[in-house]
Every structure is written in structure tokens, then in C-alpha cells.
Protein backbone atom coordinates (compact mmCIF):
# COMPACT_ATOMS: atom_id res chain seq x y z
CA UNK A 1 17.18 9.67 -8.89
CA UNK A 2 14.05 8.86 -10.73
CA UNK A 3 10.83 7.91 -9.09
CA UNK A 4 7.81 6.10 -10.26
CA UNK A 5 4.55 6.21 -8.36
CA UNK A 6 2.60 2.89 -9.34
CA UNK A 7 -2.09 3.25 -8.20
CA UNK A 8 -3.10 0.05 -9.62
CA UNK A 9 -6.49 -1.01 -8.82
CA UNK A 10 -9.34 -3.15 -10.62
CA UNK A 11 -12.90 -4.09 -10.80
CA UNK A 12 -14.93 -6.35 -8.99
CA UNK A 13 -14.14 -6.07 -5.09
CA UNK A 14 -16.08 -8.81 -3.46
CA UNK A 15 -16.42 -7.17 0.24
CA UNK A 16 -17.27 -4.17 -1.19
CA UNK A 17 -18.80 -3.55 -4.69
CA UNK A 18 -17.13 -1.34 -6.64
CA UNK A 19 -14.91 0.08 -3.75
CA UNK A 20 -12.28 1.35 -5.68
CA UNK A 21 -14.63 4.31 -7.67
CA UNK A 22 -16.95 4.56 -4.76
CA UNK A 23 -17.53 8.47 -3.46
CA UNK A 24 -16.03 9.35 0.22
CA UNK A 25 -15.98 12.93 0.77
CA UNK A 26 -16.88 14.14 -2.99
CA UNK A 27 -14.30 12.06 -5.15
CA UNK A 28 -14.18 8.43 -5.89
CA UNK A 29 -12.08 6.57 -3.38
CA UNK A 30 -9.28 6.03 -6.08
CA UNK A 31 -8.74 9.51 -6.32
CA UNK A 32 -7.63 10.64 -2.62
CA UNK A 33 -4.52 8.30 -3.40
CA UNK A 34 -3.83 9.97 -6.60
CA UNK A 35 -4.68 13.74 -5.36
CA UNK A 36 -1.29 11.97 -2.23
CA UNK A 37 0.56 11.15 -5.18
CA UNK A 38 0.94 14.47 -6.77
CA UNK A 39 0.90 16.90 -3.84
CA UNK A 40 3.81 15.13 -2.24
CA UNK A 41 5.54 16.13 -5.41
CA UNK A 42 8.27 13.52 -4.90
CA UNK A 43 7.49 11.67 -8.08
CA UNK A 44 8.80 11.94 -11.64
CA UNK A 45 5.83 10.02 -13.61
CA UNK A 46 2.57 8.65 -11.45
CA UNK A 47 1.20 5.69 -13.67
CA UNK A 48 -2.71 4.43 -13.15
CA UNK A 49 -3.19 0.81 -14.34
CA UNK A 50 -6.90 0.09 -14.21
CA UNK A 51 -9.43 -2.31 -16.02
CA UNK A 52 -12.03 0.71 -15.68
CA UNK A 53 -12.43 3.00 -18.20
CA UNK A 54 -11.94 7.15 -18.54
CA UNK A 55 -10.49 7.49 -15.57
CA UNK A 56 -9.13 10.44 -16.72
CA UNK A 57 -12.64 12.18 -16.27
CA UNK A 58 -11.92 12.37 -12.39
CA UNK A 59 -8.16 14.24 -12.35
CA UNK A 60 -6.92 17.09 -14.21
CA UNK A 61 -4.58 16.72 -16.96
CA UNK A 62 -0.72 16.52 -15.69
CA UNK A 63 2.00 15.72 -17.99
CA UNK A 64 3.44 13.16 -15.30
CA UNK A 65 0.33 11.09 -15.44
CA UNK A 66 0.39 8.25 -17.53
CA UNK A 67 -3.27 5.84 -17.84
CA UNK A 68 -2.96 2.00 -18.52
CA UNK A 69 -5.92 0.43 -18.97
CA UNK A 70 -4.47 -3.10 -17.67
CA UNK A 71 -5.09 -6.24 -19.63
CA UNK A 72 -8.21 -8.82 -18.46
CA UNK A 73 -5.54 -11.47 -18.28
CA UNK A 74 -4.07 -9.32 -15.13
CA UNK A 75 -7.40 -8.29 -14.07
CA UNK A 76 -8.87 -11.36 -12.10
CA UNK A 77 -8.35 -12.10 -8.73
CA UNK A 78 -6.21 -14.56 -9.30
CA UNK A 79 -3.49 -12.43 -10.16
CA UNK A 80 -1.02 -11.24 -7.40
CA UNK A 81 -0.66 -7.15 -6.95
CA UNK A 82 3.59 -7.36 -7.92
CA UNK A 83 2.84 -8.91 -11.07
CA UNK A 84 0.47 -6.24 -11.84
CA UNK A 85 2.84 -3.58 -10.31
CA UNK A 86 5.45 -4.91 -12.52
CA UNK A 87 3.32 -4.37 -15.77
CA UNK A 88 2.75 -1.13 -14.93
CA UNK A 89 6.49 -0.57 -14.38
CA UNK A 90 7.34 -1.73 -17.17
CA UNK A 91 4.58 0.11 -19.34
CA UNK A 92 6.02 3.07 -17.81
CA UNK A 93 9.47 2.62 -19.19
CA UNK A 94 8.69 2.17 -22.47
CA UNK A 95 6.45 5.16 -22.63
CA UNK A 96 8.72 7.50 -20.99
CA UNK A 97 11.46 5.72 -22.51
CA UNK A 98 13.50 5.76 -19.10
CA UNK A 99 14.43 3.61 -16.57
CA UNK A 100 13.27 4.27 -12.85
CA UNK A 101 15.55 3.90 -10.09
CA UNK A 102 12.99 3.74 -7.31
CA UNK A 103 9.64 2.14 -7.47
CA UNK A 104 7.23 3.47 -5.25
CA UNK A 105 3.15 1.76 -4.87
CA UNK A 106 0.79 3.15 -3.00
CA UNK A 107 -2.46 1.43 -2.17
CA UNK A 108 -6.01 3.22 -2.84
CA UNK A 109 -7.37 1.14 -0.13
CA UNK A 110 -5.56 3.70 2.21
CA UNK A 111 -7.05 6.64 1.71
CA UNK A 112 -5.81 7.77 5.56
CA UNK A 113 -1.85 8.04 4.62
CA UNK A 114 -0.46 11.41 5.24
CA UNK A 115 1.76 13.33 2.70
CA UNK A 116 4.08 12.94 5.31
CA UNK A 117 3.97 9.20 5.41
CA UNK A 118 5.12 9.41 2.14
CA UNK A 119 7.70 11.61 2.23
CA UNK A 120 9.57 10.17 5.35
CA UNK A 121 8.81 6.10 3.77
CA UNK A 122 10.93 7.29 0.89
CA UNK A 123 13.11 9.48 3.16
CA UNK A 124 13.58 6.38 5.64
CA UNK A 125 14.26 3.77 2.50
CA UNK A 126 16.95 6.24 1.45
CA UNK A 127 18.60 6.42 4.66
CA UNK A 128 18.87 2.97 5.48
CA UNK A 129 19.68 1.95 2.05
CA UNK A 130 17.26 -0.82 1.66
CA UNK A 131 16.37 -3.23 -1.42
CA UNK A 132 12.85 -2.28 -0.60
CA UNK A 133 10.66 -1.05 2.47
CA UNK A 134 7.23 -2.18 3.51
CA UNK A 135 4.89 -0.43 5.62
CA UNK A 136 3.16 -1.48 8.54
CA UNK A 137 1.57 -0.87 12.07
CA UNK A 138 1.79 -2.12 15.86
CA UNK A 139 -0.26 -5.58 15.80
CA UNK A 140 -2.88 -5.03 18.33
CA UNK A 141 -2.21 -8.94 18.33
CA UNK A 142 0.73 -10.42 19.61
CA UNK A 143 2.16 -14.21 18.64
CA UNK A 144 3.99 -14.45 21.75
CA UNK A 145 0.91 -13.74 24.20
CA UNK A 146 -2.34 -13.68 22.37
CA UNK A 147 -2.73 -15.81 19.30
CA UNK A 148 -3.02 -19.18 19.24
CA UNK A 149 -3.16 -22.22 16.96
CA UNK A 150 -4.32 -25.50 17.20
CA UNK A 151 -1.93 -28.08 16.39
CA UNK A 152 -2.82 -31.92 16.57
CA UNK A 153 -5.82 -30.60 18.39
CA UNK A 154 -4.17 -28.68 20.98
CA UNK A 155 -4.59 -25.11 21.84
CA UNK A 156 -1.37 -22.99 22.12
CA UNK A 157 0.44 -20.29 21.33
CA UNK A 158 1.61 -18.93 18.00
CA UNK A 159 4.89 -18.43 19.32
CA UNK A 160 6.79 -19.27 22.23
CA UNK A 161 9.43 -18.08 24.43
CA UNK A 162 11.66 -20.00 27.23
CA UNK A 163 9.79 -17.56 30.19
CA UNK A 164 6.02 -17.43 30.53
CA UNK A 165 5.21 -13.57 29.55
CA UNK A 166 1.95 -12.25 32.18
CA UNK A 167 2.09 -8.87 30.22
CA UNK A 168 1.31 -8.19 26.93
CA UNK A 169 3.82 -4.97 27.25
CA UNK A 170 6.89 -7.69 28.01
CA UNK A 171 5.84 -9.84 24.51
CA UNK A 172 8.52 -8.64 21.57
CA UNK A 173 6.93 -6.21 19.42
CA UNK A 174 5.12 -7.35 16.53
CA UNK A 175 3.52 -5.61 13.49
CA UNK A 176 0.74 -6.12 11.04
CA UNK A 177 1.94 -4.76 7.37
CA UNK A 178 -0.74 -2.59 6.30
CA UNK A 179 0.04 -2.70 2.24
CA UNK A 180 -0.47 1.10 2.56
CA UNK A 181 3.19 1.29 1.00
CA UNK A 182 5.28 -0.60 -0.54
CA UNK A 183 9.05 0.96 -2.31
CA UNK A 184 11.93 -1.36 -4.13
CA UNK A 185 14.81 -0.18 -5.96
CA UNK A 186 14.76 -1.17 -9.49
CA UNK A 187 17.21 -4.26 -9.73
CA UNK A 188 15.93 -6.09 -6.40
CA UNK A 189 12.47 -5.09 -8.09
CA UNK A 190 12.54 -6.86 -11.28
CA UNK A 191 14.42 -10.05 -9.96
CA UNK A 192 12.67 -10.91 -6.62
CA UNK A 193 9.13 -12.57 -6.43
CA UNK A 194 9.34 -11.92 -2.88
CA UNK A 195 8.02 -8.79 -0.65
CA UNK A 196 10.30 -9.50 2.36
CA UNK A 197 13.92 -10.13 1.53
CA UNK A 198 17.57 -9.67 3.64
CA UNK A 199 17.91 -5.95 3.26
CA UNK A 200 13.58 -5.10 3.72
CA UNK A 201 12.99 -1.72 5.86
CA UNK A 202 9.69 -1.58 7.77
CA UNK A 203 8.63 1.83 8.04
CA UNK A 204 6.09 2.53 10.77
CA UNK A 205 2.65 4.13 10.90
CA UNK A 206 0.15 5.01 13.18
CA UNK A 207 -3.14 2.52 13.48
CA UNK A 208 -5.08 5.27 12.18
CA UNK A 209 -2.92 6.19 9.04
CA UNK A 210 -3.07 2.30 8.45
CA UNK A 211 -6.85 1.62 8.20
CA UNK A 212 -7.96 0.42 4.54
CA UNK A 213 -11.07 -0.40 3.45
CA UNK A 214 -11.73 -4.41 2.75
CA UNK A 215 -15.87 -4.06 3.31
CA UNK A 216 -18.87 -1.46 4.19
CA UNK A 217 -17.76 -1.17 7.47
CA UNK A 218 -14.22 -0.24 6.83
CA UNK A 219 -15.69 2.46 4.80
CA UNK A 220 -17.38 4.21 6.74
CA UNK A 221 -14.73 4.35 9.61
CA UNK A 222 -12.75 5.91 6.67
CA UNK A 223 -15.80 8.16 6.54
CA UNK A 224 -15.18 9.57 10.29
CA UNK A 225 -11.68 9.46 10.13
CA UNK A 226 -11.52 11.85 6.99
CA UNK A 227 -14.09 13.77 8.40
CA UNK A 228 -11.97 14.15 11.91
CA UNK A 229 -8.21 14.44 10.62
CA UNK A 230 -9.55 16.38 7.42
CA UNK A 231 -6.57 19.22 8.18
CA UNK A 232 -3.86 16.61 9.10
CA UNK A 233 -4.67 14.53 5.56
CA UNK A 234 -4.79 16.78 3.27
């Protein structure tokens, strides 16, 4: 079974400028998902696709690295992440001159994972013989008691059921994907435009394994948290 790792990340993050290569803890963000990527040594090839340059700088040389310094035309914002995932898969292939069976992305926005997160998303994807798996966390907000909409200028809630619920703990249980992970097997892969499909897994993680970093004040949470679970991440 072969296994390719896709990092893809880009310039110009509006929340927070130049996120992606920004130092936490004595490396560029980037890097703590790359440094996951090859300890969990689950992976055949990792692949990097990146609009910044010399990347290679930051992470010693491994022969199951492979840099793509992704086109402007998929570098804008404009462009949705599977497309770019996809070019990176593909690069892959023709490089290596294989074809993947699993494709596995992981987000550098979520630099809080655990090795063990990825070990048991690919272990659980296996298991339950999905098309693909997503990963995600307990919504601390719930459609069924505590969202709302307004719809023709009435307040009410997101979702209903026949009996009024009084406790949040009685709602069904809800979750907020966290785009920490994301894994596909190669033909659902290449033919679906779609994250969610009939046979998705959802694999579960803990709120603070799920925290990413959107804006200044994300970062620095992922400041403390590295600082506190240091042992546990690394």
C-alpha cells in the first residue's frame, strides 16, 4: 500500500501575514507539520507544493521529500485546497513514476496534531474501509439548541426536532471539521469534487489537537499550547 503525504501551503495569508513561514518555537510554522510527517514514518514520498522559494533551507535532505514550487495560476485565493492537492498528487506520480493508493493531506495550520492522530486517522480509514476520512472535533455549537438563523426575519433555530430539547447534553452530537486531516483513496480521489461523499469516515480529535491558526490570536494560543503539551506533541 503506497502512501503520499500532500503540505501544500502558499503566500499571502490575509489574517495573518505570512503565517505559513512564521517562527513558533524555533522553526517556521510550516515545518512542525513536515517534522509530523516524517516521524510518523507512515509515508512512502511527503511532497511540499509551495509558491515560496528554498524551502529546502529549513529541513534536512530525505530522499522521500519531493519540493513543488506550485504554479501562480494555483496560487491565489481563489483557488480551492483539492485542486491544489490534486496537482501535487499528480506531480508526485510522475516524478516517482508510481501510482499512490492512499492520499493523505495534512494541514500546516495545525501545528497541535499528535503523531498519534495520524497514525490512528490512517489506522481508522483502513478499518472502516472508507472512500476518504475527514477530521474533525465536538462543535462547542450545536444546530439543534444553540444556533440560530433568521429566516424571513424571524429568529430560530438552525435545526429542529419534534420535542423541545432544555439541555444542550440531550441535542444530537454535532462536529466542526477542523481541516487538520483529510485521507482519500486514489480512485474516489481523482473523480470526486466533493469532500463529503456516501462512504466519508470522520475521525475524531480532541479541541485542543484541533486548534489552527486563521489570525494573531490563534497564534499565540498555539504558542501556549506547544509550550504546555511540548512532550505529548512531539
Amino acid at each position: 500500500m503506497r502512501i503520499l503525504c500532500t503540505i501544500c501551503f502558499r503566500k499571502g495569508s490575509k489574517g495573518l501575514q505570512n503565517k505559513n513561514i512564521k517562527y513558533i518555537f524555533g522553526k517556521p510554522l510550516f515545518k512542525h507539520t513536515v517534522d509530523q510527517a516524517i516521524k510518523s514514518k507512515i509515508f512512502d514520498n511527503i511532497i511540499i507544493s509551495s509558491d515560496y522559494k528554498n524551502l529546502h533551507k529549513y529541513i534536512k535532505f530525505s530522499k522521500n521529500l519531493i519540493f513543488l514550487n506550485r504554479d501562480k495560476k494555483l496560487s491565489n485565493d481563489r483557488v480551492g485546497k483539492l485542486d491544489v492537492i490534486k496537482n501535487a498528487a499528480r506531480h508526485a506520480e510522475k516524478i516517482q513514476k508510481k501510482k499512490f493508493d492512499i492520499f493523505f493531506d495534512m494541514d500546516v495550520t495545525s501545528p497541535v496534531r499528535t503523531i498519534d492522530d495520524i497514525k490512528n486517522a490512517l489506522s481508522y480509514f483502513i478499518r472502516g474501509k472508507y472512500d476518504n476520512l475527514i477530521t474533525a472535533t465536538l462543535s462547542k455549537k450545536n444546530p439543534y439548541f444553540n444556533m440560530v438563523e433568521i429566516i424571513k426575519k424571524k429568529v430560530g433555530l438552525s435545526k429542529k426536532k419534534k420535542q423541545n430539547l432544555l439541555r444542550r447534553q440531550d441535542a444530537p452530537k454535532v462536529y466542526s471539521m477542523n481541516a487538520s486531516m483529510y485521507i482519500w483513496k486514489r480512485n474516489f480521489f481523482f473523480k470526486n469534487k466533493n469532500i463529503i461523499g456516501k462512504k466519508t469516515g470522520l475521525y475524531p480529535m480532541t479541541s485542543i489537537s484541533s486548534y489552527d491558526i486563521d489570525n494573531e490570536l490563534d497564534f499565540e494560543i498555539n504558542k501556549l499550547i506547544i509550550k504546555k503539551y511540548a512532550k505529548i506533541l512531539k
